[in-house]
Protein backbone atom coordinates (compact mmCIF):
# COMPACT_ATOMS: atom_id res chain seq x y z
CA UNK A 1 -13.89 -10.88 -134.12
CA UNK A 2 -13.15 -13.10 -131.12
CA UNK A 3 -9.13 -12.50 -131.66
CA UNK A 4 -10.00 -8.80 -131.64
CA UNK A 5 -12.38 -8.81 -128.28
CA UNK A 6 -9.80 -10.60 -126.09
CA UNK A 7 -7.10 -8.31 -126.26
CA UNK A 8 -10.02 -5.32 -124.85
CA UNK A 9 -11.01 -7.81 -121.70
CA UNK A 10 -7.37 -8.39 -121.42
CA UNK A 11 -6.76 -4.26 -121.31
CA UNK A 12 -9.53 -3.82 -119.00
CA UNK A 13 -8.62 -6.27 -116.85
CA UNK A 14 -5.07 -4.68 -116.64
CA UNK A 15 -6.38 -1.37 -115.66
CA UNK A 16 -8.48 -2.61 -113.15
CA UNK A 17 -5.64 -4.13 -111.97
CA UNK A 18 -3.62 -1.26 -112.02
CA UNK A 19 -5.67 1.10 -110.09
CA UNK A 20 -7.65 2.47 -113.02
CA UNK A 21 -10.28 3.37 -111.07
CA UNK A 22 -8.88 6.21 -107.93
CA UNK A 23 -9.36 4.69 -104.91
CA UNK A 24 -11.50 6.60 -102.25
CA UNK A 25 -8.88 8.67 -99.75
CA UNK A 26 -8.24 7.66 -96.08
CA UNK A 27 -10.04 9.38 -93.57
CA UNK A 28 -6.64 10.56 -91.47
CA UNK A 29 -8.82 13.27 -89.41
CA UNK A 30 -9.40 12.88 -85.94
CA UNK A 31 -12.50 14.35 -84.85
CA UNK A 32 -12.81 17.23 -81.19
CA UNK A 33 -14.33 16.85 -78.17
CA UNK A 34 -14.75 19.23 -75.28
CA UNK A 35 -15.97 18.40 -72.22
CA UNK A 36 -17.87 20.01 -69.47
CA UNK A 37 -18.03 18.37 -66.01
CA UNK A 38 -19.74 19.83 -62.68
CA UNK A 39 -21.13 18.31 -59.38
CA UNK A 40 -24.83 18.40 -58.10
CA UNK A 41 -24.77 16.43 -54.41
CA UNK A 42 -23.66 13.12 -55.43
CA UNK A 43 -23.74 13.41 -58.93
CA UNK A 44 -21.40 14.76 -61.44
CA UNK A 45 -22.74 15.59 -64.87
CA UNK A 46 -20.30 15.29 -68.29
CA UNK A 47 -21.41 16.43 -71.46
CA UNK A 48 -19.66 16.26 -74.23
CA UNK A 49 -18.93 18.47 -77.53
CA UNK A 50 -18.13 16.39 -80.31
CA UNK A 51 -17.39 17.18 -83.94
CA UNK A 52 -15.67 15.27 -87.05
CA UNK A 53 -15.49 15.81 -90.65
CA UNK A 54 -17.21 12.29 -91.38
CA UNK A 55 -19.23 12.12 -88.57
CA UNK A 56 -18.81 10.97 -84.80
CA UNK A 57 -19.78 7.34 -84.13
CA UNK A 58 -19.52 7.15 -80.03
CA UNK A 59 -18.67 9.07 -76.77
CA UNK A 60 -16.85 7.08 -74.49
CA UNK A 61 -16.89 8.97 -70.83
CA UNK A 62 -13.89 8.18 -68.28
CA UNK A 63 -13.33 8.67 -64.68
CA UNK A 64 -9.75 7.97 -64.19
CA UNK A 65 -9.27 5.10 -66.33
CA UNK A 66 -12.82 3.41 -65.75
CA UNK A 67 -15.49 3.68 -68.48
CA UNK A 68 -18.36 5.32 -67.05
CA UNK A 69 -20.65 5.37 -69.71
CA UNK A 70 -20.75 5.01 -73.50
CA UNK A 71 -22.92 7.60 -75.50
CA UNK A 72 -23.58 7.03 -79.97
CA UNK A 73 -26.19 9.91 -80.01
CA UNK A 74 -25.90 13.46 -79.69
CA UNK A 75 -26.02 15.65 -77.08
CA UNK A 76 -23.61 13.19 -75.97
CA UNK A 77 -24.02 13.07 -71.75
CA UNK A 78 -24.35 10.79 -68.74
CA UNK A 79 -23.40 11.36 -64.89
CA UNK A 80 -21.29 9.54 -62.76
CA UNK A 81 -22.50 8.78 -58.80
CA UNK A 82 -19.69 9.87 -56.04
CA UNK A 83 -19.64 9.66 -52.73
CA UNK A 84 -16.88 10.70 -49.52
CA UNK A 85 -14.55 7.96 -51.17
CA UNK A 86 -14.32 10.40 -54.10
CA UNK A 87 -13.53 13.87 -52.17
CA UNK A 88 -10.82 15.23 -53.73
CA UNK A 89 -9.35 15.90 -57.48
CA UNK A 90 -11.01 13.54 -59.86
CA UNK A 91 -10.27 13.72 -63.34
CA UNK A 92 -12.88 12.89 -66.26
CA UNK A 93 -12.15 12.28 -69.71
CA UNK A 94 -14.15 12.25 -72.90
CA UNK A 95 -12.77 10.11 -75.89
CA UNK A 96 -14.67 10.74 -79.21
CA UNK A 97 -14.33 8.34 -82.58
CA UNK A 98 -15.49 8.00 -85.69
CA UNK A 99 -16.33 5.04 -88.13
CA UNK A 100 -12.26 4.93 -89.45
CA UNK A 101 -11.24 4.56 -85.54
CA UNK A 102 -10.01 7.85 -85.76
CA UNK A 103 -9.86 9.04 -81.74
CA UNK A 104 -9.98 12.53 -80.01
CA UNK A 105 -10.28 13.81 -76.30
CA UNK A 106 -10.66 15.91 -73.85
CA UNK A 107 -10.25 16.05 -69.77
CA UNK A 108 -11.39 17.74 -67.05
CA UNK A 109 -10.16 17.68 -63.57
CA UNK A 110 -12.71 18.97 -60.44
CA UNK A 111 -12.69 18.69 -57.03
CA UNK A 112 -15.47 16.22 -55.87
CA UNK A 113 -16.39 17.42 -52.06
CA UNK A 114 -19.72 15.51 -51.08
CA UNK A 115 -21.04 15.79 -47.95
CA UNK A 116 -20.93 13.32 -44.90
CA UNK A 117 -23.64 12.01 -43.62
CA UNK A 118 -24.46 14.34 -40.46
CA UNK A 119 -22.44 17.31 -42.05
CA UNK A 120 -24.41 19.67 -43.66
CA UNK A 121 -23.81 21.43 -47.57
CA UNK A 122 -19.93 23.08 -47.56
CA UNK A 123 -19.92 23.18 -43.77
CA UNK A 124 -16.96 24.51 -42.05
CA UNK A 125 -15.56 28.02 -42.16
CA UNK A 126 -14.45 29.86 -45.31
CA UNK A 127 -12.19 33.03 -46.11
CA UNK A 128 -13.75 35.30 -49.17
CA UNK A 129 -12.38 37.72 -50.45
CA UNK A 130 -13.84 40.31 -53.78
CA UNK A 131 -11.61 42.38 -55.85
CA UNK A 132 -11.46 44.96 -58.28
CA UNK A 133 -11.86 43.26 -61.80
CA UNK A 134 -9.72 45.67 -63.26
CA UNK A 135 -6.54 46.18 -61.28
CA UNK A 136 -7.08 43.05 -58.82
CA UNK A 137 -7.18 45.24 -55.94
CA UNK A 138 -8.43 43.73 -52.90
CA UNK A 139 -11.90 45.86 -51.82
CA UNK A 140 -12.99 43.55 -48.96
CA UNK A 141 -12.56 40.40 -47.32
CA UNK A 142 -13.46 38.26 -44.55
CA UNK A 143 -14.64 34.92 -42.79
CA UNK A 144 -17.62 33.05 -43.26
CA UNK A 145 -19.23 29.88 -41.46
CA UNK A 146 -21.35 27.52 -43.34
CA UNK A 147 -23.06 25.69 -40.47
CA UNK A 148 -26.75 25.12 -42.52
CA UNK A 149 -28.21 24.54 -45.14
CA UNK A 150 -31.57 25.31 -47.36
CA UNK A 151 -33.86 23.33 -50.31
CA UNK A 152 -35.18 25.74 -52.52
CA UNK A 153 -37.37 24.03 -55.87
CA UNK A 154 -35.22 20.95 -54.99
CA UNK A 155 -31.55 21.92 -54.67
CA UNK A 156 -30.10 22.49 -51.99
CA UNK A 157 -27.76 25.32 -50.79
CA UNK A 158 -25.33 26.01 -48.24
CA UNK A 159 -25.78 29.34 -45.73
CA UNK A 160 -23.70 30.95 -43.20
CA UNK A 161 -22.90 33.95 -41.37
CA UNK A 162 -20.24 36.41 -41.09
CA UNK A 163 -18.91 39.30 -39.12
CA UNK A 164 -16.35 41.74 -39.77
CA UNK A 165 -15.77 43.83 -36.76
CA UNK A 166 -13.40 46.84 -36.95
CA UNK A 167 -12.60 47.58 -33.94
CA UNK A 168 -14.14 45.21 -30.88
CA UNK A 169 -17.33 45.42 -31.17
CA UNK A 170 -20.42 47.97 -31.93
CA UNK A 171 -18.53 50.40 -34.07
CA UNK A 172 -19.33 52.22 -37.03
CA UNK A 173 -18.19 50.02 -40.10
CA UNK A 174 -18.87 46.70 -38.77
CA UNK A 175 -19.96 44.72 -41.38
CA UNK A 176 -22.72 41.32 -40.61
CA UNK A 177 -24.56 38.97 -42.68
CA UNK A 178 -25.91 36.09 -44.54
CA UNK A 179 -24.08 33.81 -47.53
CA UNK A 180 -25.10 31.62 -49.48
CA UNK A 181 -22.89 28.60 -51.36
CA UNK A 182 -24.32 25.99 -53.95
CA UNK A 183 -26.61 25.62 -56.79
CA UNK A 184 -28.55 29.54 -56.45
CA UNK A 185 -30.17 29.67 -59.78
CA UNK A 186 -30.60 26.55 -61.25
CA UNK A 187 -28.72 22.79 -61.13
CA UNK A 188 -25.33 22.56 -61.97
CA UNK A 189 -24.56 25.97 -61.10
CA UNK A 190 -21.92 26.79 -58.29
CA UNK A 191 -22.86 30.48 -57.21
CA UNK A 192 -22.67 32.34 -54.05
CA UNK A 193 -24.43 35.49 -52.34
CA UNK A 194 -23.40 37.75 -49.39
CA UNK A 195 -25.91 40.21 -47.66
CA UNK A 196 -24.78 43.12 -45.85
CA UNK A 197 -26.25 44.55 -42.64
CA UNK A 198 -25.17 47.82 -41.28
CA UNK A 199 -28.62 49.19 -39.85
CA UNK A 200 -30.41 46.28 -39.16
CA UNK A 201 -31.51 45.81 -42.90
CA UNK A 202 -30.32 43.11 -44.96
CA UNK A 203 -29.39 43.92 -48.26
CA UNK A 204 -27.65 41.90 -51.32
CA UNK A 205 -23.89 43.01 -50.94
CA UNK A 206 -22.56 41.44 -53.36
CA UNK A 207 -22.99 38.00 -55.56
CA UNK A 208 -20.66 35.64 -57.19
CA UNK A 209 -20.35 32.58 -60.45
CA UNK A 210 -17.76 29.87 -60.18
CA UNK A 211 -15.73 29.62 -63.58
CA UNK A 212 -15.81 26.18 -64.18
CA UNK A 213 -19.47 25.39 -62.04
CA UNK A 214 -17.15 23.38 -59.37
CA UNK A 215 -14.67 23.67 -56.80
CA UNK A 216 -11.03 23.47 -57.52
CA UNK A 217 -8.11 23.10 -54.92
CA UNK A 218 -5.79 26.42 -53.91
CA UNK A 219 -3.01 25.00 -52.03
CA UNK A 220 -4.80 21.70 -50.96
CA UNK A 221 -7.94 23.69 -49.73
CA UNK A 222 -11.54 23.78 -51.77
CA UNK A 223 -11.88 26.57 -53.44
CA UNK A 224 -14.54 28.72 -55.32
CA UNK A 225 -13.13 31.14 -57.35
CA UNK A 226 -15.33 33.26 -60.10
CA UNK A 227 -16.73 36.64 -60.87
CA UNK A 228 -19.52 38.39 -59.18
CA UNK A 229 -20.99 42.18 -59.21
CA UNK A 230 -21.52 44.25 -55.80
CA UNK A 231 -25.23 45.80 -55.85
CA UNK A 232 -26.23 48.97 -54.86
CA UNK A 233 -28.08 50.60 -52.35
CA UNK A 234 -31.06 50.46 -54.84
CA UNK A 235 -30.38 46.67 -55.51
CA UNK A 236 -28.98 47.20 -58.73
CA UNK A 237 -25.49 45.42 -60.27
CA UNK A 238 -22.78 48.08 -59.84
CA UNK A 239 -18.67 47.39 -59.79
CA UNK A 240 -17.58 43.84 -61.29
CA UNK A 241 -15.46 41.86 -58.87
CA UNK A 242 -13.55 38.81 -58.32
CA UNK A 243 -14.88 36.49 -56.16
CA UNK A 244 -12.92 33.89 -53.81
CA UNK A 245 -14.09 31.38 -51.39
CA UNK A 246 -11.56 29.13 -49.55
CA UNK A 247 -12.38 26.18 -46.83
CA UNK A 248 -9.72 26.03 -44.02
CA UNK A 249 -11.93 23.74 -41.99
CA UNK A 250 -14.54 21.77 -42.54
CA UNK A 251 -15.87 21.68 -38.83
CA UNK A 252 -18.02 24.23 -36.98
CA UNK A 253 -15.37 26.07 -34.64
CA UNK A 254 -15.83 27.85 -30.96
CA UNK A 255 -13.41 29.23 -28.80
CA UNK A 256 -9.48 29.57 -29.56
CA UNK A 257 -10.04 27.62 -32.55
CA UNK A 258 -11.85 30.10 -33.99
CA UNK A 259 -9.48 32.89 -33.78
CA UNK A 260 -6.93 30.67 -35.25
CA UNK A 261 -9.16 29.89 -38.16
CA UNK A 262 -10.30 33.13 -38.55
CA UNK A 263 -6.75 34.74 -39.16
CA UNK A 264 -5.64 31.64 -41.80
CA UNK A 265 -9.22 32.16 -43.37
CA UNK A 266 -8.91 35.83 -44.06
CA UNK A 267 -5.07 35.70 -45.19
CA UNK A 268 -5.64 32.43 -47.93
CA UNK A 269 -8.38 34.48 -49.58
CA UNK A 270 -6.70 37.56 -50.00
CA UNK A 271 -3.65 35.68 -50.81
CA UNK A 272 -5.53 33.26 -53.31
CA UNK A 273 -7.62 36.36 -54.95
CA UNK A 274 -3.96 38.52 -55.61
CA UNK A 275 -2.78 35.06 -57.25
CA UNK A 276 -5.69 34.97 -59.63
CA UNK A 277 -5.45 38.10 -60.88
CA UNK A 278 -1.71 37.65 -61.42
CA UNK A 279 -2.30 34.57 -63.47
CA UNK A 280 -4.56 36.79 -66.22
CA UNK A 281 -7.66 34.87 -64.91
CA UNK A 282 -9.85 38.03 -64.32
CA UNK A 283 -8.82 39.18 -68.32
CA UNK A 284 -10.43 36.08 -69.55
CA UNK A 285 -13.54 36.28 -67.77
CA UNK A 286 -17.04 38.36 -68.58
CA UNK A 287 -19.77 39.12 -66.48
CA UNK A 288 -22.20 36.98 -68.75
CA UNK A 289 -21.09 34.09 -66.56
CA UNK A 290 -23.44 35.92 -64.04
CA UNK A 291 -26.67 34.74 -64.44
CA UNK A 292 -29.18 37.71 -64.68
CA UNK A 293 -31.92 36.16 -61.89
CA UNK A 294 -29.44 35.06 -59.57
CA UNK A 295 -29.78 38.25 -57.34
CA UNK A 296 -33.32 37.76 -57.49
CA UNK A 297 -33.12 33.58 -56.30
CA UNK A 298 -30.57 34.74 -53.61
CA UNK A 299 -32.89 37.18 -52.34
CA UNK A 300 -35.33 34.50 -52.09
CA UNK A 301 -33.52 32.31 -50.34
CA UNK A 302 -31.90 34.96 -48.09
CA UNK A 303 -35.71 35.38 -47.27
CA UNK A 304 -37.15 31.47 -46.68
CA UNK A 305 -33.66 30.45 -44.36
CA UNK A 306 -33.89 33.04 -41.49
């Protein structure tokens, strides 16, 4: 019996040996991550989609090369404090693992424009521009000066006036009003509203969402750039636009500078608004990124800043 029963442990042993048994596979996948990054004041906020086939162990957040934050539990977020040092392109990355080390990521670059102290929200003067959403035709454009700014349910938001005159002064066509630049609806959002006065009452002319929630940079200037609806008489959303805001200064101007500005202003936007329709951006976008109160907020505001 015992001459019998060695020769089995001795097989077994063998097998084991061998790789009887499969071995479990390598996990080779590495898992996704998208991220989302947009400023409020001093803070930017990143939030991160992640995904794996195993599962996701950590969310390590970037800024440039320095770790920011380090996230093991979904949603996976944090926010990073800026300040003037920062203005500028900033890039932000999101690297995603899981429990075999396998690594993903994802980066976003935004421009990072906070305010000095003594300046107020987006100050300075700004060409817009909307076009037709369809063909990219320019409909109207202009100059606006951000020289105040508003808190409304904590956030604060930028507002200006404009003036398009069409001959001198006084004549029929003239076109006056009110914008507004910054967080409209709710935090985190990068929206603007124009009114439009041609009989001494203010109406919504037109409002605007930034793509990405946060400026970008159009040939070295800050830049909004988005879609937006122009409202009718009756306040309701009519024609879908394009919507572009560009700073050429960032400085309240008077005199001679502000004809110079004022020519640049109007130029860049309708220069910058031609580009992004060129570049397929307006095919891409839907008016969902509107968000359905924000004519109602803007009105609001419109209302508590005069």
């Amino acid at each position: 019996m015992k001459k019998l029963f060695l020769p089995l442990i001795g097989s077994a042993l063998l097998l084991a040996a061998c790789g009887g048994s499969p071995q479990p596979a390598s996990d080779l996948t590495a898992p996704t991550v998208t991220l989302t990054a947009s400023q409020s004041g001093t803070t930017v906020n990143l939030s991160a989609t992640a995904a794996d086939n195993v599962g996701v162990t950590k969310v390590e957040f970037y800024r440039g090369s320095t770790l920011v934050n380090t996230d093991s539990t979904s949603p996976y977020t944090t926010a990073d404090t800026v300040s003037t040092a920062n203005n500028g392109n900033v890039t932000y990355t999101a690297k995603v693992y899981d429990a075999a080390g396998n690594v993903g990521q994802d980066s976003k670059t935004i421009a990072v424009n906070v305010t000095p102290s003594g300046e107020t929200l987006y100050q300075g003067v700004w060409g817009w521009g909307i076009g037709n959403a369809t063909t990219g035709e320019l409909i109207d454009n202009g100059v606006v000066v951000f020289d105040d700014e508003v808190v409304n349910q904590g956030r604060t938001v930028a507002t200006g006036a404009y003036v398009n005159l069409v001959a001198g002064s006084d004549q029929p066509g003239d076109r006056l009003g009110f914008a507004l630049l910054g967080p409209i609806s709710a935090a985190g959002k990068l929206e603007t509203g124009f009114t439009l006065n041609t009989s001494g009452d203010d109406k919504i002319y037109f409002v605007g969402a930034d793509d990405n929630d946060a400026l970008e940079l159009y040939e070295g200037s800050l830049a909004f750039e988005g879609v937006g609806a122009i409202f009718t008489a009756s306040n309701q959303p009519g024609q879908q636009v394009e919507v572009i805001l560009i700073q050429v200064s960032d400085t309240v101007p008077s005199g001679a500078t502000w004809e110079a500005f004022k020519v640049r202003a109007k130029t860049l936007a309708a220069t910058a608004l031609k580009a992004s329709f060129k570049e397929g951006h307006a095919a891409s976008r839907t008016t969902n990124q509107v968000t359905p109160g924000l004519f109602d907020v803007a009105q609001h505001i419109f209302q508590i800043s005069r």
